[in-house]
C-alpha atoms as a PDB file:
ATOM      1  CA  UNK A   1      -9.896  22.192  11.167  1.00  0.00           C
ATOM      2  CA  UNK A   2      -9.573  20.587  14.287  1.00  0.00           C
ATOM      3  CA  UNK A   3     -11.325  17.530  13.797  1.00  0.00           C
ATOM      4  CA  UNK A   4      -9.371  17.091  10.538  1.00  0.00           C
ATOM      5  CA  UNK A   5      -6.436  17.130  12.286  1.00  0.00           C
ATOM      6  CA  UNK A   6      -7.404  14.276  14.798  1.00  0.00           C
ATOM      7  CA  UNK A   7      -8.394  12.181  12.059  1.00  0.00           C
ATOM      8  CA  UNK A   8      -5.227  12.496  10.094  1.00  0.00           C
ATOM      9  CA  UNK A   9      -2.753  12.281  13.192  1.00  0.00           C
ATOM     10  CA  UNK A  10      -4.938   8.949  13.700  1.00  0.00           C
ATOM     11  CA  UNK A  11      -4.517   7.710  10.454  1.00  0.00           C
ATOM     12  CA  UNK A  12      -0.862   8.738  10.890  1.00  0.00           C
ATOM     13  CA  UNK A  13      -0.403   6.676  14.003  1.00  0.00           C
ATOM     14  CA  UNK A  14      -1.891   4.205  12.629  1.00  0.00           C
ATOM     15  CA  UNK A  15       0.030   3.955   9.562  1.00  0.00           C
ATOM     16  CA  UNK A  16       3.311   4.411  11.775  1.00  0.00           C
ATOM     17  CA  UNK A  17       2.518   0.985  13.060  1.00  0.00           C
ATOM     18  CA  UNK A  18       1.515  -0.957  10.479  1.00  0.00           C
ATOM     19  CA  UNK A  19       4.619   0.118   8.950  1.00  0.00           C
ATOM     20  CA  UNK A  20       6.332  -1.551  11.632  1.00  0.00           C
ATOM     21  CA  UNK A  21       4.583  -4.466  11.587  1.00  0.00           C
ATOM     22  CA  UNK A  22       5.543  -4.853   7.934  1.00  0.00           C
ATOM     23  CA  UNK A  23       9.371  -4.167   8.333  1.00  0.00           C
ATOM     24  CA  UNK A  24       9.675  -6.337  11.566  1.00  0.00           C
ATOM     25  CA  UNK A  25       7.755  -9.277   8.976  1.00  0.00           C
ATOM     26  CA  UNK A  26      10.778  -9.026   6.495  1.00  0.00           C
ATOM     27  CA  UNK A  27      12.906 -11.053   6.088  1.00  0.00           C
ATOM     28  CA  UNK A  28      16.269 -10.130   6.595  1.00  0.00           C
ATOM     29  CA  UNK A  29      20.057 -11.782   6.123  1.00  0.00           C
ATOM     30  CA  UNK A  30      19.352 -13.728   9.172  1.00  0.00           C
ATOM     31  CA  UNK A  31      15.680 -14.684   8.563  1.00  0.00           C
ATOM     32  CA  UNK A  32      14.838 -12.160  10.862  1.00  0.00           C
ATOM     33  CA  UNK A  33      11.619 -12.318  13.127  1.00  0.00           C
ATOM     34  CA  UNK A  34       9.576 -14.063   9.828  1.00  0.00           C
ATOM     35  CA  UNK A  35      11.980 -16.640   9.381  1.00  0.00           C
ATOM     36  CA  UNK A  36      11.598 -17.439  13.324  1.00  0.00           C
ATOM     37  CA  UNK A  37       8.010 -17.672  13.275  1.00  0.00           C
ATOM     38  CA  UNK A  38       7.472 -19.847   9.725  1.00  0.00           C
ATOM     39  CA  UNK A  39      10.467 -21.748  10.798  1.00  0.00           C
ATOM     40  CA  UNK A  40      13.574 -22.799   8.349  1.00  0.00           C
ATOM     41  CA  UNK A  41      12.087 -24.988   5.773  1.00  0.00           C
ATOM     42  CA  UNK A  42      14.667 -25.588   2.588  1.00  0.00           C
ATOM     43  CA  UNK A  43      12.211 -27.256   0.693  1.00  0.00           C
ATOM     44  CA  UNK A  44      12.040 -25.511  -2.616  1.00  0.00           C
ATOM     45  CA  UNK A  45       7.938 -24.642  -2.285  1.00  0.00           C
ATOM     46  CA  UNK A  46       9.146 -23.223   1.078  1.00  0.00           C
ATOM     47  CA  UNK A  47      11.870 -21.417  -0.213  1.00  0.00           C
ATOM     48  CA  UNK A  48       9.938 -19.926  -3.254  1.00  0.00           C
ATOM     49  CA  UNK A  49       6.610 -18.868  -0.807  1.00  0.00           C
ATOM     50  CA  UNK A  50       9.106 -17.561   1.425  1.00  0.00           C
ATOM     51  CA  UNK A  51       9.884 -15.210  -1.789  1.00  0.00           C
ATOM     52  CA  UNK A  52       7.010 -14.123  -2.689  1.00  0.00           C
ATOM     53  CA  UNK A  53       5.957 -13.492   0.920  1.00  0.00           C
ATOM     54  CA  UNK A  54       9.133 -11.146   1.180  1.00  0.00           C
ATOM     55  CA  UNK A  55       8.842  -9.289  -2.324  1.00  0.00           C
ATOM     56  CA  UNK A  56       4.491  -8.699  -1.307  1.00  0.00           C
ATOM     57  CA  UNK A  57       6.412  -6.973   2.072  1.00  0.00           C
ATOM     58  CA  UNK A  58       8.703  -5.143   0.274  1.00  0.00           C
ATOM     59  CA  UNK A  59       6.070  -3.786  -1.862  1.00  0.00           C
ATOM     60  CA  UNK A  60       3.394  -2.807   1.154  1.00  0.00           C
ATOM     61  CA  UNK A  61       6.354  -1.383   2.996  1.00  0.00           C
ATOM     62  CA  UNK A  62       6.773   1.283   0.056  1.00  0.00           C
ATOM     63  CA  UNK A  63       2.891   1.863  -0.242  1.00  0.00           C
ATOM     64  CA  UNK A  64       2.980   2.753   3.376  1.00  0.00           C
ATOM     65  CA  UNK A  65       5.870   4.542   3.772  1.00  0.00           C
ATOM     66  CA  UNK A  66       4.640   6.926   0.944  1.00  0.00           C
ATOM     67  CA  UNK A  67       1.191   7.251   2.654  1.00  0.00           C
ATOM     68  CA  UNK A  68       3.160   8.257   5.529  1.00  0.00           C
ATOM     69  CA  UNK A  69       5.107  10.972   4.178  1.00  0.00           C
ATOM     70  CA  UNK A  70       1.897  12.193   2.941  1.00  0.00           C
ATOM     71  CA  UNK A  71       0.292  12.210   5.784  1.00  0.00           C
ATOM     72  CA  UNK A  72       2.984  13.870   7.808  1.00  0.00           C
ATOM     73  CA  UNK A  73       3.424  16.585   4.676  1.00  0.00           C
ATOM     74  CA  UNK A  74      -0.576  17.435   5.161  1.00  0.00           C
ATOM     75  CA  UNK A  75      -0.185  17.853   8.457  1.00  0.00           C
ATOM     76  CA  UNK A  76       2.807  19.907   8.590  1.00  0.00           C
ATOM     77  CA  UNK A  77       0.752  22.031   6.024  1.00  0.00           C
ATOM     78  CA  UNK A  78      -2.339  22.278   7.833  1.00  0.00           C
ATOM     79  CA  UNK A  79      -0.234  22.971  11.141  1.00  0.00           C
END
């Protein structure tokens, strides 16, 4: 049991930050950190990559967030 629960506070951890990574991406009102780094282009291509590139974040950020919670439910289980 013990090992298990290295591996899954591991995966856990890891999934913590990645799910930072992916919210810090976003982009928010203010363009946010991903509208520093890509810059302000108004170009329509711009604009509409810009979109998709948000609504892709949007949609890992719930895939991770959901492993997350399952991970932390497992391991307040196991515990």
């Amino acid at each position: 049991m013990g090992a298990l629960v290295i591996v899954l506070t591991i995966l856990q951890l890891l999934c913590a930050l990645a799910l930072v990574v992916v919210v810090l991406f976003q982009s928010g009102k203010s363009a946010g950190l991903s509208g520093t780094l890509v810059g302000n282009n108004d170009t329509y291509l711009a604009r509409t990559k810009s979109k998709q590139l948000d609504a892709k974040l949007a949609k890992s950020t719930k895939w991770i967030g959901l492993v997350f919670v399952v991970l932390t439910l497992v391991l307040t289980i196991i515990h």
